[in-house]
Protein backbone atom coordinates (compact mmCIF):
# COMPACT_ATOMS: atom_id res chain seq x y z
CA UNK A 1 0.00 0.00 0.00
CA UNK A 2 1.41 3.49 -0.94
CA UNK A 3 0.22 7.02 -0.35
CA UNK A 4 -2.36 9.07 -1.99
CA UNK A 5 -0.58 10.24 -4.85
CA UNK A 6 0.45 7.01 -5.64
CA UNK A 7 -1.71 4.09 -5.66
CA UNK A 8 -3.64 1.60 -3.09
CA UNK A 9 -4.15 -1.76 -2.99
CA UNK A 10 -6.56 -3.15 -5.63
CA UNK A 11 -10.31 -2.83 -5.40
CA UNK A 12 -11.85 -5.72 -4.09
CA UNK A 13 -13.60 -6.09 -7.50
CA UNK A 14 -11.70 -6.23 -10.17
CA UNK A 15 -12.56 -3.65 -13.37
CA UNK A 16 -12.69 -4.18 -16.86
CA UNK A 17 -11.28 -1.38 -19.64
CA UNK A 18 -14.27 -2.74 -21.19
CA UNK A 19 -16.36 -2.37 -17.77
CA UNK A 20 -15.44 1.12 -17.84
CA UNK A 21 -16.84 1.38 -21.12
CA UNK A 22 -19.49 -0.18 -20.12
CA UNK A 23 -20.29 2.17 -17.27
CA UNK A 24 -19.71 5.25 -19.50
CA UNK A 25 -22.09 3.78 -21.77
CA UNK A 26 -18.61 5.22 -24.74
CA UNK A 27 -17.13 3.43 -27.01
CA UNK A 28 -13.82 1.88 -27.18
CA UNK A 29 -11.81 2.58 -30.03
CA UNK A 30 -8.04 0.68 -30.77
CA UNK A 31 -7.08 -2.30 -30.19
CA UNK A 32 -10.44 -4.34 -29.36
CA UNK A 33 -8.47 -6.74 -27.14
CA UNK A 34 -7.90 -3.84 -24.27
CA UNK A 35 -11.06 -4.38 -23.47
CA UNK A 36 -10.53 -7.53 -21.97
CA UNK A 37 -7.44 -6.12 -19.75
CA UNK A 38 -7.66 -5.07 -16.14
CA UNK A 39 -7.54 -2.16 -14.76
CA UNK A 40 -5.86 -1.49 -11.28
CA UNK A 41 -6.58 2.46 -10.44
CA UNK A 42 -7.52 5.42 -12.80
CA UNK A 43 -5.05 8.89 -12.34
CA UNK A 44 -5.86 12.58 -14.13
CA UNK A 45 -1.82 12.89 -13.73
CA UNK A 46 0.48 10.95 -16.36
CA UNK A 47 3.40 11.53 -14.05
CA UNK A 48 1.22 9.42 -11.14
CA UNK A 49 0.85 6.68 -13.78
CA UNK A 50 1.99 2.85 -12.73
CA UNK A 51 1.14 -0.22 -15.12
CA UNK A 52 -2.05 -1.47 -15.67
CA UNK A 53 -3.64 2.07 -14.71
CA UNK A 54 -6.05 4.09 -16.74
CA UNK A 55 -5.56 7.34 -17.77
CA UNK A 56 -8.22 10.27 -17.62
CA UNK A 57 -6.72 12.91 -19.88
CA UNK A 58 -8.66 15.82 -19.24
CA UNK A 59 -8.44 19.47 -21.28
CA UNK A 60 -7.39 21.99 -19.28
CA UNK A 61 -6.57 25.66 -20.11
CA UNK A 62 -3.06 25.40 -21.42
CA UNK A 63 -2.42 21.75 -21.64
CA UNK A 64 -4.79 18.78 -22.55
CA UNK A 65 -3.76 15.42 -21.23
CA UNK A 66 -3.01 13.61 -24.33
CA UNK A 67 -0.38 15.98 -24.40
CA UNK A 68 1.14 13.16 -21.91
CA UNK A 69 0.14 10.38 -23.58
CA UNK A 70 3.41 9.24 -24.25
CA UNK A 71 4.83 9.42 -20.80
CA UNK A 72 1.19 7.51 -19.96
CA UNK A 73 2.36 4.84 -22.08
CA UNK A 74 5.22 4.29 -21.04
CA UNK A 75 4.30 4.30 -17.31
CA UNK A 76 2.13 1.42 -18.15
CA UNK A 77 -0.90 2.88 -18.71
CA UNK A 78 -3.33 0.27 -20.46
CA UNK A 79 -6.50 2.92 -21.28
CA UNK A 80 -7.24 6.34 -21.81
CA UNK A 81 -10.91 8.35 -20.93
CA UNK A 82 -11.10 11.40 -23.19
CA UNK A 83 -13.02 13.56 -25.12
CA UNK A 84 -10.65 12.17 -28.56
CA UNK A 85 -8.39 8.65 -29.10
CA UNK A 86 -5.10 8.65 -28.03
CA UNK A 87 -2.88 7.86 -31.08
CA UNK A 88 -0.65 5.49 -28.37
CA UNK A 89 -3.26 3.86 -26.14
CA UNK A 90 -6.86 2.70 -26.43
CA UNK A 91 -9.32 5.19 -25.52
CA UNK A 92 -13.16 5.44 -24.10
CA UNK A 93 -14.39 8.37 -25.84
CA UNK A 94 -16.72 10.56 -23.74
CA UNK A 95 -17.63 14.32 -24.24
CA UNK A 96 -16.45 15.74 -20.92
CA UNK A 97 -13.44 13.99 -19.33
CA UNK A 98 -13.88 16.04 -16.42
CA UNK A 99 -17.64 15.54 -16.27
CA UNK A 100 -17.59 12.08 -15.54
CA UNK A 101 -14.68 11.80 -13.16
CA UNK A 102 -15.99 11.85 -10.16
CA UNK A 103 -18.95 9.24 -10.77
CA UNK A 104 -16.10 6.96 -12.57
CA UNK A 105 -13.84 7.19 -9.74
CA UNK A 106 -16.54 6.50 -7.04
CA UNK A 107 -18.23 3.56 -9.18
CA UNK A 108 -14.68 2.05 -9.80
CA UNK A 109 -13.81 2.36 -6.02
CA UNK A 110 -16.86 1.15 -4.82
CA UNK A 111 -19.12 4.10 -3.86
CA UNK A 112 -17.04 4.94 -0.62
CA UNK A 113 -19.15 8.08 0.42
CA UNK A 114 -21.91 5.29 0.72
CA UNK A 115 -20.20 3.62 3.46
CA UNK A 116 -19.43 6.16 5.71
CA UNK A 117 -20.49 9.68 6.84
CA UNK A 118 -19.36 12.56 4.83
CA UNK A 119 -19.46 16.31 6.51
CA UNK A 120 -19.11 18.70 4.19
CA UNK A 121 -18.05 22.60 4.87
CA UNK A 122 -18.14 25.55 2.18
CA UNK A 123 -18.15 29.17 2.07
CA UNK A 124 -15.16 31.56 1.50
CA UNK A 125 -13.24 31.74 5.13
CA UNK A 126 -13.42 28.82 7.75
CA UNK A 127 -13.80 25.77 5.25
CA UNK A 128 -10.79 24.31 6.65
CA UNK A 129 -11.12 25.43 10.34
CA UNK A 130 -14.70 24.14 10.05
CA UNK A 131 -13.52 20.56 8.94
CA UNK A 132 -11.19 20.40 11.75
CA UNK A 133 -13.78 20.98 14.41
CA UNK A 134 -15.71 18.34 12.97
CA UNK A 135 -12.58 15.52 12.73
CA UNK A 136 -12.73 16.74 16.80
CA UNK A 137 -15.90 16.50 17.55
CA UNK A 138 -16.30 13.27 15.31
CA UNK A 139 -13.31 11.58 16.98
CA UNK A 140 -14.93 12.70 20.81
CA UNK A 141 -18.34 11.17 19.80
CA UNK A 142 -16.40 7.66 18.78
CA UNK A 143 -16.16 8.10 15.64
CA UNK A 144 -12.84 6.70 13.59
CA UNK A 145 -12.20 9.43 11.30
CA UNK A 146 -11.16 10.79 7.78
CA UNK A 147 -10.29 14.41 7.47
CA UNK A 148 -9.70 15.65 3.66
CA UNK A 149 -8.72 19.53 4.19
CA UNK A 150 -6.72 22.15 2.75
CA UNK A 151 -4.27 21.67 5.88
CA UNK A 152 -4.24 17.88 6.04
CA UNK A 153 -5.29 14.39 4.73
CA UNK A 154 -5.41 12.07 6.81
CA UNK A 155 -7.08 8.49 8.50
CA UNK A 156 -6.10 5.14 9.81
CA UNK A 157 -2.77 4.40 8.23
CA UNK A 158 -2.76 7.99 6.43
CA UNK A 159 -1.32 11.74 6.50
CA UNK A 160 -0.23 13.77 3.97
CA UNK A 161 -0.30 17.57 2.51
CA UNK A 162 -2.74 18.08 0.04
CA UNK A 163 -1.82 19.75 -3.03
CA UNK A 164 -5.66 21.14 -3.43
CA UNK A 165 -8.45 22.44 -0.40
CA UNK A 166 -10.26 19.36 -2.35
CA UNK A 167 -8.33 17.14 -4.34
CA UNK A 168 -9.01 15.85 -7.72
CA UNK A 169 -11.94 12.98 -8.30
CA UNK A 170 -9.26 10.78 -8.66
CA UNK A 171 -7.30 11.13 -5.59
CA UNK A 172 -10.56 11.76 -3.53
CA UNK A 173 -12.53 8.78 -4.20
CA UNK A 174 -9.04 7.00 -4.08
CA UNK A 175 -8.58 8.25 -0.63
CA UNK A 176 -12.19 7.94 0.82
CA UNK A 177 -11.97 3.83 -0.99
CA UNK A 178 -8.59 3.77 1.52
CA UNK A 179 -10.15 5.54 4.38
CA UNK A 180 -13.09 2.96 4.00
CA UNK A 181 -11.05 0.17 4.31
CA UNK A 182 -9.26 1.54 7.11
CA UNK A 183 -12.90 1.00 8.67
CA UNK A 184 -13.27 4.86 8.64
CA UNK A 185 -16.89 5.57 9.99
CA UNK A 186 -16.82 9.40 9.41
CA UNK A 187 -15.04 12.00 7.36
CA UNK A 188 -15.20 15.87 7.55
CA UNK A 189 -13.78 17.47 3.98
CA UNK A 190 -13.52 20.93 2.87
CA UNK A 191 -15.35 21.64 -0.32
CA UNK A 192 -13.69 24.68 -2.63
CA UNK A 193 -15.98 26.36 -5.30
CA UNK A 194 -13.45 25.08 -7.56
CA UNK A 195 -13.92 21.97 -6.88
CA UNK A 196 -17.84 21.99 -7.10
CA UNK A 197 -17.29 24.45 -10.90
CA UNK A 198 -14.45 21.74 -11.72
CA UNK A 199 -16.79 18.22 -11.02
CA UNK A 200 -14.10 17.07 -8.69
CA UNK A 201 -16.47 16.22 -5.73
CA UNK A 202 -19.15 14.74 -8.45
CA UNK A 203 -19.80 11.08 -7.17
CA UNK A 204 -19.65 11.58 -3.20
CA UNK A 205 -22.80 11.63 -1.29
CA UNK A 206 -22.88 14.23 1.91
CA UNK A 207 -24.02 13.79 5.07
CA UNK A 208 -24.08 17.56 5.62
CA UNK A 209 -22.67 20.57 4.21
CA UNK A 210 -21.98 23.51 5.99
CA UNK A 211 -21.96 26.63 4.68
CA UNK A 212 -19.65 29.70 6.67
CA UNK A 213 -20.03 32.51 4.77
CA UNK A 214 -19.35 34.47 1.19
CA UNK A 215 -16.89 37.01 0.88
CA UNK A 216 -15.08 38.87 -2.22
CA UNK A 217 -12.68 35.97 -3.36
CA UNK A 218 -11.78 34.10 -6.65
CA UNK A 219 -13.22 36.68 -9.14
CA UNK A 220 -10.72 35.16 -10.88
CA UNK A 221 -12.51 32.31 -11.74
CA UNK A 222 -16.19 33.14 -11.01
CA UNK A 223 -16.31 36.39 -12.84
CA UNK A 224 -18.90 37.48 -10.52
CA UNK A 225 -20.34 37.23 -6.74
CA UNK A 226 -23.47 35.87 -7.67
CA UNK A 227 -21.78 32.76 -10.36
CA UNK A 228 -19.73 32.36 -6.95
CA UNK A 229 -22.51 32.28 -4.91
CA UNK A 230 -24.43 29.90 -7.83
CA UNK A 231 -21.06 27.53 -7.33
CA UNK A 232 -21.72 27.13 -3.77
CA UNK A 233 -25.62 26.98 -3.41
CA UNK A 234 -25.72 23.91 -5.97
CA UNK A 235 -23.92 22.46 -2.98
CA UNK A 236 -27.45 22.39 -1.04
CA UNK A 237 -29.42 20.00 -3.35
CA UNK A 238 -30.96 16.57 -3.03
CA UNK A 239 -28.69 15.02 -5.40
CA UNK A 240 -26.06 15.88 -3.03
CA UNK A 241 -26.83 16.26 0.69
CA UNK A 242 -29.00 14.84 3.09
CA UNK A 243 -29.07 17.84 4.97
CA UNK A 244 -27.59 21.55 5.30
CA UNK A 245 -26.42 23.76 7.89
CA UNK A 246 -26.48 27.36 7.26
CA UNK A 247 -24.51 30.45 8.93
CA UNK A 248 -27.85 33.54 8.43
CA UNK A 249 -24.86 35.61 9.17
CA UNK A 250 -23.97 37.41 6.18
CA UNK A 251 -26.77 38.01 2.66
CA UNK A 252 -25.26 35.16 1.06
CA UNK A 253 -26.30 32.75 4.11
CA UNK A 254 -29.74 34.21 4.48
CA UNK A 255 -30.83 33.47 1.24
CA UNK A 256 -29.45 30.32 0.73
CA UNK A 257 -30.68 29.35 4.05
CA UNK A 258 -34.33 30.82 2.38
CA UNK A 259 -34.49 28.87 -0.57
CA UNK A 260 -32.84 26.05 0.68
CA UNK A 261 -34.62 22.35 -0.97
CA UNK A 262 -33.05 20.25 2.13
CA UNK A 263 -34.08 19.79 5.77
CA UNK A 264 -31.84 23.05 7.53
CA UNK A 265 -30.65 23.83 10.71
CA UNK A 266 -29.68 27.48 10.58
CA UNK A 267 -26.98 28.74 13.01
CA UNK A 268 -25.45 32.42 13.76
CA UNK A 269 -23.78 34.43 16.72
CA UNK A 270 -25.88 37.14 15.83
CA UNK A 271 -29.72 36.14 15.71
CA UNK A 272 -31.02 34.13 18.57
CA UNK A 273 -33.87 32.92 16.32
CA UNK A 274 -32.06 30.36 14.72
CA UNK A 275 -31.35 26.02 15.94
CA UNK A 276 -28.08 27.40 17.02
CA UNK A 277 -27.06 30.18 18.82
CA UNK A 278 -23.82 31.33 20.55
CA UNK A 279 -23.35 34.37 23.03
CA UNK A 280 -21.35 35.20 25.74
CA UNK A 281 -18.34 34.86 23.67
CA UNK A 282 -14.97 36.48 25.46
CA UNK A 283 -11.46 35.67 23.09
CA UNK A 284 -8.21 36.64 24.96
CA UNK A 285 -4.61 35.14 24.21
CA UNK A 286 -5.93 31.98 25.84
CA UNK A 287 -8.55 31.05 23.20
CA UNK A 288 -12.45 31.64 22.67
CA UNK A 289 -15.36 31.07 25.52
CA UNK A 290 -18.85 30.62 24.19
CA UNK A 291 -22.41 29.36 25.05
CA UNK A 292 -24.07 27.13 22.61
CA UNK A 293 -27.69 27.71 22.75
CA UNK A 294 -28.88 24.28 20.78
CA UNK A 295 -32.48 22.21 20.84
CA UNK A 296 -30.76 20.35 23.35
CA UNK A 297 -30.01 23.05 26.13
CA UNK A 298 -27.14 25.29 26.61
CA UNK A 299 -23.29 23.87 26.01
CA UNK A 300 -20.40 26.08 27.10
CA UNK A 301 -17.55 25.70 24.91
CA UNK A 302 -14.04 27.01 25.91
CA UNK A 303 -11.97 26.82 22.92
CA UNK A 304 -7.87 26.34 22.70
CA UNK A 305 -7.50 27.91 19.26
CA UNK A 306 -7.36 31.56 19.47
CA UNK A 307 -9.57 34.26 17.50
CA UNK A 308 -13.04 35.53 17.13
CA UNK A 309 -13.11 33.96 13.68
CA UNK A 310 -12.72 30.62 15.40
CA UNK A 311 -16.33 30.58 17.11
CA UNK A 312 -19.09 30.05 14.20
CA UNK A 313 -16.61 27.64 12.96
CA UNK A 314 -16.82 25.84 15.89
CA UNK A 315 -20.30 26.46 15.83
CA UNK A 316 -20.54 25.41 12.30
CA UNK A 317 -19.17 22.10 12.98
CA UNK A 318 -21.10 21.79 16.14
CA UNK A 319 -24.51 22.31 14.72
CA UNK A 320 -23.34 19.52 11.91
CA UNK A 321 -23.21 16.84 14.05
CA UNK A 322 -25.74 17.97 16.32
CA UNK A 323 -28.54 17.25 13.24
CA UNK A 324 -26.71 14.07 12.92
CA UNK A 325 -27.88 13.08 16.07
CA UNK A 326 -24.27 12.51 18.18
CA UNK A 327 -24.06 13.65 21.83
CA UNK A 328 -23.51 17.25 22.27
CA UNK A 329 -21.39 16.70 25.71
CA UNK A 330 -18.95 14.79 23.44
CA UNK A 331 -18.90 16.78 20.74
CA UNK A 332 -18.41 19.86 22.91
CA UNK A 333 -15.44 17.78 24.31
CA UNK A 334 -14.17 17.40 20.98
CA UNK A 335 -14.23 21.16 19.84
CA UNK A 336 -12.19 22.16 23.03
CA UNK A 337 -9.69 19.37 22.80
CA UNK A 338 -8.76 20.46 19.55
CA UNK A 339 -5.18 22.76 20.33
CA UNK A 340 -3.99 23.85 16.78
CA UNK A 341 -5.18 24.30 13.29
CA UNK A 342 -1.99 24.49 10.90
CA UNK A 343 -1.90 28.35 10.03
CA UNK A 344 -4.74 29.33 11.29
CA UNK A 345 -4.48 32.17 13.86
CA UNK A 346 -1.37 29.60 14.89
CA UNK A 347 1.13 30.78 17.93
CA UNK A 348 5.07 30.55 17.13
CA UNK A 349 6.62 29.91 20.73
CA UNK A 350 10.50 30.36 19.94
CA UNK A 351 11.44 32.20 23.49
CA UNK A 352 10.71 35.30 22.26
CA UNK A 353 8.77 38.26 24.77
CA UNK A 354 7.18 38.60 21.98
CA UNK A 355 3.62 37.45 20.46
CA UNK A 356 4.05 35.96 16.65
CA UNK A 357 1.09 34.61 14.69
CA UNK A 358 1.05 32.52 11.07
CA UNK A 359 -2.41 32.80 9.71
CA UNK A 360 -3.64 32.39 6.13
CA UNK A 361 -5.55 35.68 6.08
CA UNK A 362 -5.81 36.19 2.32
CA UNK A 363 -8.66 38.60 1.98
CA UNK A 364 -10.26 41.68 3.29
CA UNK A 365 -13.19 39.63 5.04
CA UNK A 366 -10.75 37.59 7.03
CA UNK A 367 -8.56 40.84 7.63
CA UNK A 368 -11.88 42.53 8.91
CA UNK A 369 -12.42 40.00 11.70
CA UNK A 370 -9.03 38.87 12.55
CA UNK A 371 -6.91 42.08 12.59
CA UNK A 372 -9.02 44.10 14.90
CA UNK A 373 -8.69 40.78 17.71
CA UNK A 374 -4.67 40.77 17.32
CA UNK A 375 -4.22 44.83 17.43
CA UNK A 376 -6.61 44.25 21.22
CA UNK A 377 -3.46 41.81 21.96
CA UNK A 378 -1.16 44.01 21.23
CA UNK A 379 -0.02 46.15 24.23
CA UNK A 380 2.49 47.96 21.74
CA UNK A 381 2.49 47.54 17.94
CA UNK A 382 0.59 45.33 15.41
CA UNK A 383 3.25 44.39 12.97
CA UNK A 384 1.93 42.79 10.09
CA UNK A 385 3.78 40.71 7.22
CA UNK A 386 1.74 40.56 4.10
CA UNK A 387 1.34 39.74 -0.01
CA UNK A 388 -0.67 38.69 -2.60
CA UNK A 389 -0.66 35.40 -4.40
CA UNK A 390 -0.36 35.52 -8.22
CA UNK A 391 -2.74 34.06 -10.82
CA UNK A 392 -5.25 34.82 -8.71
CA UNK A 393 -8.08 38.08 -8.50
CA UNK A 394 -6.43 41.14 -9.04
CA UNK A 395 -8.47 43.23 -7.73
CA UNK A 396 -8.65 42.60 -4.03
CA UNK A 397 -4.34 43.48 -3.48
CA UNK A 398 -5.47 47.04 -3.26
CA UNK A 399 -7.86 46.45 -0.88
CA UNK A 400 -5.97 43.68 0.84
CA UNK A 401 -3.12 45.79 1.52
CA UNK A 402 -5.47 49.26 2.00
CA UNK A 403 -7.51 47.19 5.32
CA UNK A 404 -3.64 45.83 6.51
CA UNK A 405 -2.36 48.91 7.11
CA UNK A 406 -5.92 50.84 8.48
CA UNK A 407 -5.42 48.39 11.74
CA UNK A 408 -1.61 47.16 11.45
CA UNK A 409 0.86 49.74 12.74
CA UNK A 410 3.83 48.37 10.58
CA UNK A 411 3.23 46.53 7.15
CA UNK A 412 5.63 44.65 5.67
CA UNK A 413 4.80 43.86 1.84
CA UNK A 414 6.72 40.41 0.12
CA UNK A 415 6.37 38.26 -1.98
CA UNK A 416 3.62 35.25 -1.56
CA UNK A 417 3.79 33.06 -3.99
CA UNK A 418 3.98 34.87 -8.10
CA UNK A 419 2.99 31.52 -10.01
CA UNK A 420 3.64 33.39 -13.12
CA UNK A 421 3.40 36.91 -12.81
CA UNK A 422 5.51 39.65 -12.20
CA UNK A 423 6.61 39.88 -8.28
CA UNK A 424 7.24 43.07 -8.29
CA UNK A 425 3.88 44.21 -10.18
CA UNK A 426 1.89 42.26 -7.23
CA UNK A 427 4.11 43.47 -4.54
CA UNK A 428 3.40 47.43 -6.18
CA UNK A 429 -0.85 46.91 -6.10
CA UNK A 430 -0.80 45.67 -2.39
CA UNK A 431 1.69 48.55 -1.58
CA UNK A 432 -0.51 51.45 -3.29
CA UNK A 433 -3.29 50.26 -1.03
CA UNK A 434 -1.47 50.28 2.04
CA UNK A 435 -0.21 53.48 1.41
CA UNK A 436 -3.61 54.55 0.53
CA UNK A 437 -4.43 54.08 4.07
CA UNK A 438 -2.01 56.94 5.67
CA UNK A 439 -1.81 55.08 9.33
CA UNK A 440 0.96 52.45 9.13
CA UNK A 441 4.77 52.53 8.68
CA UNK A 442 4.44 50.85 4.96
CA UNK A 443 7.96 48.83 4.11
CA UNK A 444 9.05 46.66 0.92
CA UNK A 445 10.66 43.54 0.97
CA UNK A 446 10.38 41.07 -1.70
CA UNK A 447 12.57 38.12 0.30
CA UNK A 448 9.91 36.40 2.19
CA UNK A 449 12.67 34.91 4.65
CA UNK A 450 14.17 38.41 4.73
CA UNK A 451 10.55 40.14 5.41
CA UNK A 452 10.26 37.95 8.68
CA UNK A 453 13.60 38.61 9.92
CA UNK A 454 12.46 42.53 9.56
CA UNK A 455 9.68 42.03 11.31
CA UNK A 456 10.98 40.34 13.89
CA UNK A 457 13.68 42.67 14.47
CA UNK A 458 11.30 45.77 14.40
CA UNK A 459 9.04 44.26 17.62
CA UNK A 460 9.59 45.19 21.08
CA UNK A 461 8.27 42.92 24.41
CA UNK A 462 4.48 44.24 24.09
CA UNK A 463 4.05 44.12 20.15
CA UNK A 464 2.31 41.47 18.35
CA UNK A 465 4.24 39.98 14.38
CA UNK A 466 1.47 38.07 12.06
CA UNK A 467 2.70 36.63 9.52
CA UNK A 468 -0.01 36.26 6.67
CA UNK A 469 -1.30 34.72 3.53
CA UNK A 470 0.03 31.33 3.52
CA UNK A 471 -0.67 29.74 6.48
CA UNK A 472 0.75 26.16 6.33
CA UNK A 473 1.39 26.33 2.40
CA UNK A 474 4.68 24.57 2.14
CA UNK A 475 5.69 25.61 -1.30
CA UNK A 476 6.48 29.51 -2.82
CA UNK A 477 6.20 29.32 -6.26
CA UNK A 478 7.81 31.75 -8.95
CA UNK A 479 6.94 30.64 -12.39
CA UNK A 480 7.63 27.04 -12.92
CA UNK A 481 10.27 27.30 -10.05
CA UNK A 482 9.25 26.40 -6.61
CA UNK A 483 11.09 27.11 -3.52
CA UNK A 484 10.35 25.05 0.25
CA UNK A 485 9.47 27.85 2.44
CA UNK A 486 7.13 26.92 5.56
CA UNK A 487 5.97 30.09 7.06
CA UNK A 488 5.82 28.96 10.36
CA UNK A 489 9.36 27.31 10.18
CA UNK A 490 10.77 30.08 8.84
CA UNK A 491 9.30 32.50 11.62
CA UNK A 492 10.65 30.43 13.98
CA UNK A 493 14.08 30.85 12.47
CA UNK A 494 13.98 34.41 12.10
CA UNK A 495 12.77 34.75 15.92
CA UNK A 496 16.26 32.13 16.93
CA UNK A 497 18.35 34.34 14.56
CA UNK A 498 17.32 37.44 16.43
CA UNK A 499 17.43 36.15 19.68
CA UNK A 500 20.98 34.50 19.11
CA UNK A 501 22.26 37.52 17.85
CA UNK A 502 20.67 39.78 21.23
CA UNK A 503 17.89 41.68 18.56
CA UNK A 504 14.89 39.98 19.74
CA UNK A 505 13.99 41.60 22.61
């Protein structure tokens, strides 16, 4: 057995090229004798290839994946799926590779969602806080767990860092057939608009989605706020979900939660009205306290993770399981045991009398609840370390950088991670906006390891350094060259560097 980006251990029934014909209801074309060849896993990725795999070539925006077909063939591949024949292999024609994915992968895996509980979370900020709440509160409640996240995958006999919030059909159904066998009773898994626009999820079966909130965010790719919104409400249907839980916290929530087709349970921090309610709610340093207000009497929750933020996630993922019927007293237990989130609102502890923060903060609806909590910690200075990620909607870096420096005191501006656009164009838009603002000391500095070690050298006892945009992205990418940089590693060095050479103080 090898990990997810590799391949498991053969389905327990064996598959056909001509069964997956058969299942597409396509036709084979080649050599007619493939059909009678097995077919041990099916990969979107030529470079994932092993022998006796089949291989989904899918069009994509630059490349189409018969562009690979040679390196498929000579991995071993026995079969393509796509939308014209491979000139090397045999090939299942069908008019949208990426179409039927997902119900390929979950038929040729065995339906996996079937067998086990899937909890859903969307929305623009929280997914992947959301889906960690709910591994907790799963795991309290006796569940044996799967969590597919943007931070983490991982199950019996499983952990590793994704490369997508969801992954492709392909890996997920591979993963949720592997978590299955693992006897996995439960799974929590972040669902990204792109993945829903993209078919990825297409062939898994929810026990509940979630839904946090909708901010300004991948413009990008949606064009507009309401084709975003249209992305995530198609979530919310009987095809896909059993049953939805709602945050009436923002417009977006409201009216999905008003035109919603499935049983809902609406919850909020703002409107009493709804199935659950928290008040009371203190954050400090220390974490979040809260009162749950559910059908099932008042739960008070004090939570490890810090931030504001952190509290209708929590009581996103505790409404979730509450309408599927598990004990709130556990799953209460469960949200407070939980003592980190990978770069979310995540502590570095390095020695230093200072505070210093990773968090994935990557637009001005996160920076609107998160910075005004961390300038209240902040007996001195709020010195903030921040970018923009290329590829990616243009239009928010002004206003990303513009809200930075209206709470921040300091703002550091680097480089995130360019994919394939100019650095120093990215690094000028987030800039102008912080400037914009007239309140903070604005600085450049496109070395991302170089930015921290400013940061940290600029913060006295009382101030607090965040370090944003990344969170516990492992990889800074500059065209087709990728650097390691961990954000949270590389803070800690910084803060060792300082201290070792008598700067930290």
């Amino acid at each position: 057995m090898t990990d997810l980006l590799g391949h498991p251990t053969a389905p327990a029934v064996v598959r056909t090229v001509s069964d997956l014909a058969g299942f597409l209801g396509a036709p084979l074309v080649g050599d007619p004798a493939s059909g009678s060849l097995p077919v041990r896993d099916i990969s979107d990725d030529s470079r994932t290839l092993s022998g006796g795999d089949a291989y989904l070539a899918v069009p994509g925006s630059r490349w189409h994946g018969l562009d690979f077909q040679a390196q498929a063939a000579a991995a071993g591949a026995v079969v393509a799926i796509s939308d014209r024949p491979s000139s090397l292999l045999p090939t299942v024609i069908v008019d949208d590779p990426r179409a039927i994915g997902g119900p390929l992968c979950a038929w040729f895996h065995g339906s996996p969602s079937g067998d086990m509980r899937v909890f859903g979370v969307t929305g623009t900020n929280g997914k992947t806080s959301t889906s960690h709440f709910l591994d907790a509160g799963l795991a309290a409640a006796g569940e044996i767990t799967g969590l597919v996240s943007g931070a983490t995958i991982r199950g019996p006999g499983i952990e590793l860092r994704p490369v997508r919030t969801t992954p492709e059909a392909t890996i997920l159904q591979r993963t949720l057939g592997r978590f299955r066998r693992g006897g996995v009773t439960a799974c929590a898994m972040e669902v990204s608009s792109h993945a829903v626009d993209q078919r990825r999820i297409d062939g898994t079966r929810f026990r509940t989605m979630a839904f946090t909130n909708l901010g300004r965010d991948h413009l990008d790719y949606h064009g507009t706020m309401e084709a975003y919104y249209r992305t995530k409400a198609s979530l919310f249907t009987a095809e896909r979900t059993d049953t939805a839980v709602i945050c009436v916290d923002d417009e977006y929530g409201r009216r999905l939660a008003a035109s919603a087709v499935r049983p809902t349970w609406r919850f909020s921090v703002r409107d009493p009205s709804v199935d659950v309610y928290a008040d009371g709610i203190v954050c400090d340093s220390a974490g979040s306290r809260f009162v749950a207000h559910t059908p099932f009497g008042a739960l008070p929750v004090h939570l490890q993770v810090m931030g504001p933020h952190q509290v209708p996630n929590a009581v996103a993922a505790l409404t979730s399981l509450l309408a599927d019927g598990l004990d709130p007293a556990a799953v209460a237990c469960g949200l407070e045991s939980l003592s980190r989130i990978p770069g979310r609102c995540e502590p570095v502890h390095a020695g230093q009398s200072f505070t210093a923060i990773v968090d994935y903060m990557h637009n001005e609806s996160g920076q609107r609840v998160l910075l005004p909590f961390l300038d209240s910690l902040a007996g001195g200075r709020l010195i903030l370390v921040i970018g923009a990620t290329g590829d990616r909607d243009t239009t928010k870096r002004g206003p990303l950088g513009y809200s930075a420096a209206s709470f921040a005191d300091v703002v550091i501006v680097t480089d995130e991670s360019p994919n394939d656009e100019d650095p120093a164009t990215i690094r000028a838009e987030v800039l102008a906006g912080a400037r914009r603002a007239r309140h903070a000391r604005v600085v450049e500095e496109p070395d991302r390891a170089r930015a921290f070690e400013l940061a940290v050298a600029t913060a006295a006892p009382t101030d607090v350094v965040v370090v944003t945009g990344r969170g516990n992205d492992h990889v800074q990418r500059y065209g087709d060259h990728a650097i390691s940089f961990d954000d949270r590693a590389q803070l800690t060095h910084a803060i060792f560097t300082a201290m070792k050479a008598g700067d930290a103080r």
